[in-house]
Protein backbone atom coordinates (compact mmCIF):
# COMPACT_ATOMS: atom_id res chain seq x y z
CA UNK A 1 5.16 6.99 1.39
CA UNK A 2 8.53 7.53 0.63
CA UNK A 3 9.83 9.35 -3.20
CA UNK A 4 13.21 8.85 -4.79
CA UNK A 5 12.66 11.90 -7.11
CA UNK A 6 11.64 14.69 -4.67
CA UNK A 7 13.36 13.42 -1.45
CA UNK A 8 9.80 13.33 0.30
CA UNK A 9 8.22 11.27 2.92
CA UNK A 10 4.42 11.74 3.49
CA UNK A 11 2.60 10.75 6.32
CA UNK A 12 -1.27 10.71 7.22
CA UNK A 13 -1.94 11.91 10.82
CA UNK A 14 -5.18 12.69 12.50
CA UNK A 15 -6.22 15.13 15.31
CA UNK A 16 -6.39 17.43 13.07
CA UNK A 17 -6.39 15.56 9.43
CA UNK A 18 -3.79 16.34 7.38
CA UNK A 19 -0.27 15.42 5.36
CA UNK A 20 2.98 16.16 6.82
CA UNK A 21 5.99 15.84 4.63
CA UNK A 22 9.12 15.65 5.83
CA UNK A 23 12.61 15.17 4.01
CA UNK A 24 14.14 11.36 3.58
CA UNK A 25 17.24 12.75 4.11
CA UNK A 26 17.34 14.92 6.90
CA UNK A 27 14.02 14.07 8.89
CA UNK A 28 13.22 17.94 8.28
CA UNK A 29 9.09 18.59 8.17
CA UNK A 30 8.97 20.33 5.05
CA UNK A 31 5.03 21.15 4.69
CA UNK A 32 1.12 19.91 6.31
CA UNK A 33 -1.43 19.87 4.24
CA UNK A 34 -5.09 20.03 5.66
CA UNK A 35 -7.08 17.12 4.74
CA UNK A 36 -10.87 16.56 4.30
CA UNK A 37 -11.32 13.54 6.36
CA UNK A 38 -9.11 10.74 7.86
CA UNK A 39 -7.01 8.57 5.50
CA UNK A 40 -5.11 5.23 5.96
CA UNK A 41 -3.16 4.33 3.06
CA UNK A 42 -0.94 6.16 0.64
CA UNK A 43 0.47 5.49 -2.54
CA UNK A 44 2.43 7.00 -5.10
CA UNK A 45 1.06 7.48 -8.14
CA UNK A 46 4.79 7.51 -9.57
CA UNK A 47 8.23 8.24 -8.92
CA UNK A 48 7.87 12.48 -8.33
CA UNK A 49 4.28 11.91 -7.19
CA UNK A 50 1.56 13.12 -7.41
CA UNK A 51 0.22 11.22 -3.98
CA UNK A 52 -2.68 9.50 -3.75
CA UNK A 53 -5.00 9.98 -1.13
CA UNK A 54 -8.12 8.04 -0.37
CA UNK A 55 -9.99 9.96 1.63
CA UNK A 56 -12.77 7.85 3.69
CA UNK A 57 -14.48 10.62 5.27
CA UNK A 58 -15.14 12.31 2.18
CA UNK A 59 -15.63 9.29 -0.18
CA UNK A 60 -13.01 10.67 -2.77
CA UNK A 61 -9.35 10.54 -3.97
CA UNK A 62 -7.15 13.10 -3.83
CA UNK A 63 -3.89 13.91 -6.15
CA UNK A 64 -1.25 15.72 -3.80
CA UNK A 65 1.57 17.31 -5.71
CA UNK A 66 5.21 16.71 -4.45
CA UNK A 67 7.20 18.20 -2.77
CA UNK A 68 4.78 21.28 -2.47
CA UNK A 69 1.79 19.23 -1.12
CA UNK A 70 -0.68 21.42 -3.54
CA UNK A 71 -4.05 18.95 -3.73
CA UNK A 72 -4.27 18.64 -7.84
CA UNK A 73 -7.76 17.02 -7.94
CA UNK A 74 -9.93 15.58 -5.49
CA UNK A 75 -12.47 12.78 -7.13
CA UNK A 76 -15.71 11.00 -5.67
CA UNK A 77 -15.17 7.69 -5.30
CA UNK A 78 -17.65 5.78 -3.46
CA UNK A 79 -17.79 4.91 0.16
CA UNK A 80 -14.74 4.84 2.58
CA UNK A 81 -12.26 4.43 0.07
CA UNK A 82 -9.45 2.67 1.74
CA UNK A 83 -6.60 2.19 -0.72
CA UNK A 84 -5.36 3.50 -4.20
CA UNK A 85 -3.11 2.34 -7.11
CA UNK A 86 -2.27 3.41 -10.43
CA UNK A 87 -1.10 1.16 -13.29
CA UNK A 88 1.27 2.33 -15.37
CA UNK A 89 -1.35 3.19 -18.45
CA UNK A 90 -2.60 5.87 -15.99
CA UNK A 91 -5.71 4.09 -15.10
CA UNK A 92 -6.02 4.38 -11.36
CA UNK A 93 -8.41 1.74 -9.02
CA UNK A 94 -9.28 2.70 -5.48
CA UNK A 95 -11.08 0.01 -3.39
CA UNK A 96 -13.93 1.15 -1.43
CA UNK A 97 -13.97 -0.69 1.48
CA UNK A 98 -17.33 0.87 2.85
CA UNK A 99 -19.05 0.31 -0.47
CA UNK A 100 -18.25 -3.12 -1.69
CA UNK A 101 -17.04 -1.99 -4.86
CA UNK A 102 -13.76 -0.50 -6.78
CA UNK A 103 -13.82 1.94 -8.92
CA UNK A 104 -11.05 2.71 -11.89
CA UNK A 105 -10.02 6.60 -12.64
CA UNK A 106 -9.18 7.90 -15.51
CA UNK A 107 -8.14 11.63 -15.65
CA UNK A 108 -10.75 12.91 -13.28
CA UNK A 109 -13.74 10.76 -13.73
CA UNK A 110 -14.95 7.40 -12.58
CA UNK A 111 -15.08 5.51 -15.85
CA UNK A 112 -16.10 1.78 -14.59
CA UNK A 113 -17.31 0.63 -11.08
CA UNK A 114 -16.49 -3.08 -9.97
CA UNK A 115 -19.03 -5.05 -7.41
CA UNK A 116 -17.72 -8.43 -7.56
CA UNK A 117 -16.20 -7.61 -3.56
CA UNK A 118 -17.51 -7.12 -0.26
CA UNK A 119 -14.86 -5.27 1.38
CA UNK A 120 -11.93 -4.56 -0.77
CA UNK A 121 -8.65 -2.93 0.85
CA UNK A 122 -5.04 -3.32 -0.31
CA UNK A 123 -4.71 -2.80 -3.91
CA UNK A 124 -0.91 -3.21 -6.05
CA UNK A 125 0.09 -3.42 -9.70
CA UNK A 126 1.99 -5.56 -12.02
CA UNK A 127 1.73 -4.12 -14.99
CA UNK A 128 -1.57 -3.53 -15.93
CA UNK A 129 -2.63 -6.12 -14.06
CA UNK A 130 -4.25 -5.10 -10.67
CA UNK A 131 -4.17 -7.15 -7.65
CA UNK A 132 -7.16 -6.38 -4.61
CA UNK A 133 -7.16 -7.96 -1.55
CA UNK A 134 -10.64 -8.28 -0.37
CA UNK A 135 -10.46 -8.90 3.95
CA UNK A 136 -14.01 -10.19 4.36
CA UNK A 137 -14.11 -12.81 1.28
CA UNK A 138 -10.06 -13.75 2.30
CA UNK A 139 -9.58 -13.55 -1.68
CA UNK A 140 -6.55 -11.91 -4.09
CA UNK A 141 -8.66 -10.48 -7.37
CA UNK A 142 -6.72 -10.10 -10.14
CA UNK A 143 -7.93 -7.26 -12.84
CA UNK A 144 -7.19 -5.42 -16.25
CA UNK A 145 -6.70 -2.60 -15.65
CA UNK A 146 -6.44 -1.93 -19.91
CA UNK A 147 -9.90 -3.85 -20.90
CA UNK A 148 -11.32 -2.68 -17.22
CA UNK A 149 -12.33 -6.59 -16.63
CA UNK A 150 -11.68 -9.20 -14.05
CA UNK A 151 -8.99 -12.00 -14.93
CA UNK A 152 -8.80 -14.12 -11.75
CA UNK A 153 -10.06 -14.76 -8.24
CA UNK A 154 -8.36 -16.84 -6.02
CA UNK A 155 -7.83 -17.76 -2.09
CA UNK A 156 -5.62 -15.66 -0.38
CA UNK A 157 -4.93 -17.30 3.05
CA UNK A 158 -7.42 -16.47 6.36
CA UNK A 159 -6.96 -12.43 6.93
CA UNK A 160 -4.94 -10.87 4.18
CA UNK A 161 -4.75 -7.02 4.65
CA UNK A 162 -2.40 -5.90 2.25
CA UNK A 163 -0.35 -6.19 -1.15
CA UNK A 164 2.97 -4.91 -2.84
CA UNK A 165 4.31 -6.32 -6.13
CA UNK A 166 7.74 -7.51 -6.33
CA UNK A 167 10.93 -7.06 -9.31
CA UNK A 168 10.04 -10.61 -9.86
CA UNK A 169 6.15 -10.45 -11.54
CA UNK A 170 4.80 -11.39 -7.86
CA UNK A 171 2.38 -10.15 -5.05
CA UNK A 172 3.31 -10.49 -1.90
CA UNK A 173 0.38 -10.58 0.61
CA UNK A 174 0.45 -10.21 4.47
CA UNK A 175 -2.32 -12.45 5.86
CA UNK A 176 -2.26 -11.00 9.42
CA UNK A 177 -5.12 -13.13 10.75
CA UNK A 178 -3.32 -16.43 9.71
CA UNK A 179 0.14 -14.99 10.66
CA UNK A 180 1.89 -15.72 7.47
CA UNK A 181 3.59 -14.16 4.02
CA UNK A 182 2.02 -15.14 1.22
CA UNK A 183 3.36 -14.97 -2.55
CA UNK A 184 1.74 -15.24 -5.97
CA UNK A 185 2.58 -15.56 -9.49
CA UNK A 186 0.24 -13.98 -11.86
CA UNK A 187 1.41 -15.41 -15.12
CA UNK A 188 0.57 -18.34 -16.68
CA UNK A 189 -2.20 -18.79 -14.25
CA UNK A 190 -2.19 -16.65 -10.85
CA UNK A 191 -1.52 -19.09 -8.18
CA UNK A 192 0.10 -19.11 -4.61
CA UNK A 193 3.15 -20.12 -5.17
CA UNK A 194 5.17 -19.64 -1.42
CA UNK A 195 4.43 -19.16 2.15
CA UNK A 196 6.18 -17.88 5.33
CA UNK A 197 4.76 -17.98 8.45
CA UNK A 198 4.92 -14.75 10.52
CA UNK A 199 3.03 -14.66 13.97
CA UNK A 200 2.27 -11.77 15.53
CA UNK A 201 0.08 -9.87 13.21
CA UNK A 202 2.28 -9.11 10.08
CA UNK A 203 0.25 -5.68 8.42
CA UNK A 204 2.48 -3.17 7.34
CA UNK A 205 4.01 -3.86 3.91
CA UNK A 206 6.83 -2.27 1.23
CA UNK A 207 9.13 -3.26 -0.93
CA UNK A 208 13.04 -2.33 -1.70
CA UNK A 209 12.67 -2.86 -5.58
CA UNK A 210 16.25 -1.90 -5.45
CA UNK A 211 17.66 -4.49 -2.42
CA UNK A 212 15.01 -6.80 -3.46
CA UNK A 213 13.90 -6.63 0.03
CA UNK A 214 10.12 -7.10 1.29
CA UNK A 215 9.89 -5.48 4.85
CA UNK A 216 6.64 -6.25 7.09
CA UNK A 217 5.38 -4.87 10.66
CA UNK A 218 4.71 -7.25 13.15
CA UNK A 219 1.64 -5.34 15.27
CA UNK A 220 1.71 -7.34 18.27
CA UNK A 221 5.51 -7.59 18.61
CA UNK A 222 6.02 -4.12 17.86
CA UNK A 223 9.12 -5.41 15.42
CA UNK A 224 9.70 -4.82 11.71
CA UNK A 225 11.22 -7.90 9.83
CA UNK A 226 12.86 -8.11 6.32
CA UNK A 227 12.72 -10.84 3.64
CA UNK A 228 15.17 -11.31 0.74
CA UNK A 229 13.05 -11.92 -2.20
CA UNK A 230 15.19 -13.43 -4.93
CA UNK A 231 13.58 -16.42 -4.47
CA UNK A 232 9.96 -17.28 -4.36
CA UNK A 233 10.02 -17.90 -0.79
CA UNK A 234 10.58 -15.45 1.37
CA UNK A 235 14.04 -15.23 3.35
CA UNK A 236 14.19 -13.47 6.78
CA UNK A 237 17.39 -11.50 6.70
CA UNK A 238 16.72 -8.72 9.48
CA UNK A 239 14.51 -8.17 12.72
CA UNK A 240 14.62 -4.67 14.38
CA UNK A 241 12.29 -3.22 17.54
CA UNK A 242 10.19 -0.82 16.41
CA UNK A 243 7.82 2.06 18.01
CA UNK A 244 4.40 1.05 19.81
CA UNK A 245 1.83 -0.01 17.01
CA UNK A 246 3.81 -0.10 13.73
CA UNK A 247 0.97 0.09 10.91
CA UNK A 248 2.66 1.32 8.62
CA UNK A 249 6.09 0.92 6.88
CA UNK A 250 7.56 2.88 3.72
CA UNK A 251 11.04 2.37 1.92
CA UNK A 252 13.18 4.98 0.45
CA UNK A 253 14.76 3.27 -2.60
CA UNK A 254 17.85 5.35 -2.65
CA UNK A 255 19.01 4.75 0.64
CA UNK A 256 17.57 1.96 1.79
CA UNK A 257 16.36 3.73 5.03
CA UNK A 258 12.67 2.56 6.49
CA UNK A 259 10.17 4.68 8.15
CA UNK A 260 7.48 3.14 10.40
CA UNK A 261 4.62 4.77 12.27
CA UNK A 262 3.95 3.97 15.46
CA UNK A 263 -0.02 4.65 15.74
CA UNK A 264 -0.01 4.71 19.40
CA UNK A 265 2.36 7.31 20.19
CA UNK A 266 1.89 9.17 17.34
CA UNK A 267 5.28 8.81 16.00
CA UNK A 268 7.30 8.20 12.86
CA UNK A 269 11.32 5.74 13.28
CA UNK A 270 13.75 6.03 10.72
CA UNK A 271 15.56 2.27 10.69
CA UNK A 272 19.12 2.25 8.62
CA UNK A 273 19.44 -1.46 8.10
């Protein structure tokens, strides 16, 4: 996860668990910071941070501070908690994808728990409406993240893993068992409005808010590709080579560069499109 404000990329590792932050700029590792348990998903809570961290081995959330990588708070959550978000009223949802639930934050307490999934994962915002992609039910739930209620349900292709929002008022879904980019409007109605097909096991997901750009890994082609998003449908305007096993892809909004993990060697590319 990449910040604008304090010039800090974070990265999960394992072996042992922990944070390592390094600068956007220069590539520099600036800090580690032991972990709990093993994570796989980061998010910023805001521009300047703090980080959050769902911790599965632990079954809790952590706040990490940037750029000194203090942990702030560290919250039970429920089981293997795979992905966080926070809306911009401050209420934070983190999908449990062990437990079949989602809980939202507030502060430092759990202040509603949501059953109405059976294995939640990526989780995004659009104003205080929350979008969960739930891998074993193949559906995009839409929630309030003000009244703490669900507002939609709806079909979200045959394997979506994960979600970003867009500048646009859309989420923008990789499906990476049915090899495709899928977009939806949430307002009037949420509703798929686009589709790209993308073979090869599209997973890893971000979004340039300031290029407009939506950039996804391709897993079994070890490539990264970018879409221009100024119109519904996505528009491929770049293809690079990436590092073995790209899972994960973060944008730094200033300068455009990309930083993808490669899972299998343990290694993080910088990309300068």
């Amino acid at each position: 996860m990449a910040d604008p404000v304090t010039r800090t990329v974070t990265v999960g590792v394992r072996s042992p668990n922990q944070l390592v932050l390094f600068n956007a700029d220069t590539g520099q590792v600036t800090g580690r910071v032991p972990l709990p348990g093993v994570l796989r998903h980061l998010q910023l809570a805001a521009p300047g941070g703090p980080v959050l961290v769902p911790d599965e081995s632990s079954n809790s959330l952590l706040r990490v501070g940037l750029p000194a990588g203090q942990v702030l708070a560290r919250v039970p959550t429920g089981v293997s908690p795979h992905d966080a978000n926070q809306a911009p009223n401050g209420t934070i949802f983190v999908a449990n994808e062990g437990g079949a639930s989602v809980v939202a934050i507030r502060g430092d307490r759990v202040v509603h728990t949501f059953t109405d999934v059976t294995q939640p994962a990526g989780l995004a915002h659009i104003g205080d409406l929350v979008g969960l992609i739930d891998v074993r039910e193949n559906t995009l739930t839409i929630y309030d993240s003000t009244a703490l209620n669900p507002v939609s349900k709806i079909a979200a292709g045959t394997g979506p893993t994960h979600v970003v929002a867009d500048i646009h008022g859309r989420f923008l879904v990789a499906d990476t068992r049915g090899g495709a980019i899928l977009v939806f409007e949430v307002t009037p109605q949420p509703r798929q409005v686009a589709r790209a097909e993308l073979p090869g096991q599209p997973y890893g997901i971000t979004y340039d808010a300031t290029r407009d750009r939506f950039w996804v890994t391709v897993t079994a082609a070890n490539q990264l590709v970018g879409y221009d998003m100024s119109q519904p449908t996505p528009r491929e305007v770049a293809r690079f080579p990436t590092v073995r096993q790209p899972n994960t892809v973060t944008v730094d909004p200033v300068s455009g560069k990309l930083f993808v993990t490669g899972t299998a060697d343990g290694t993080v590319e910088i990309i300068t499109p």
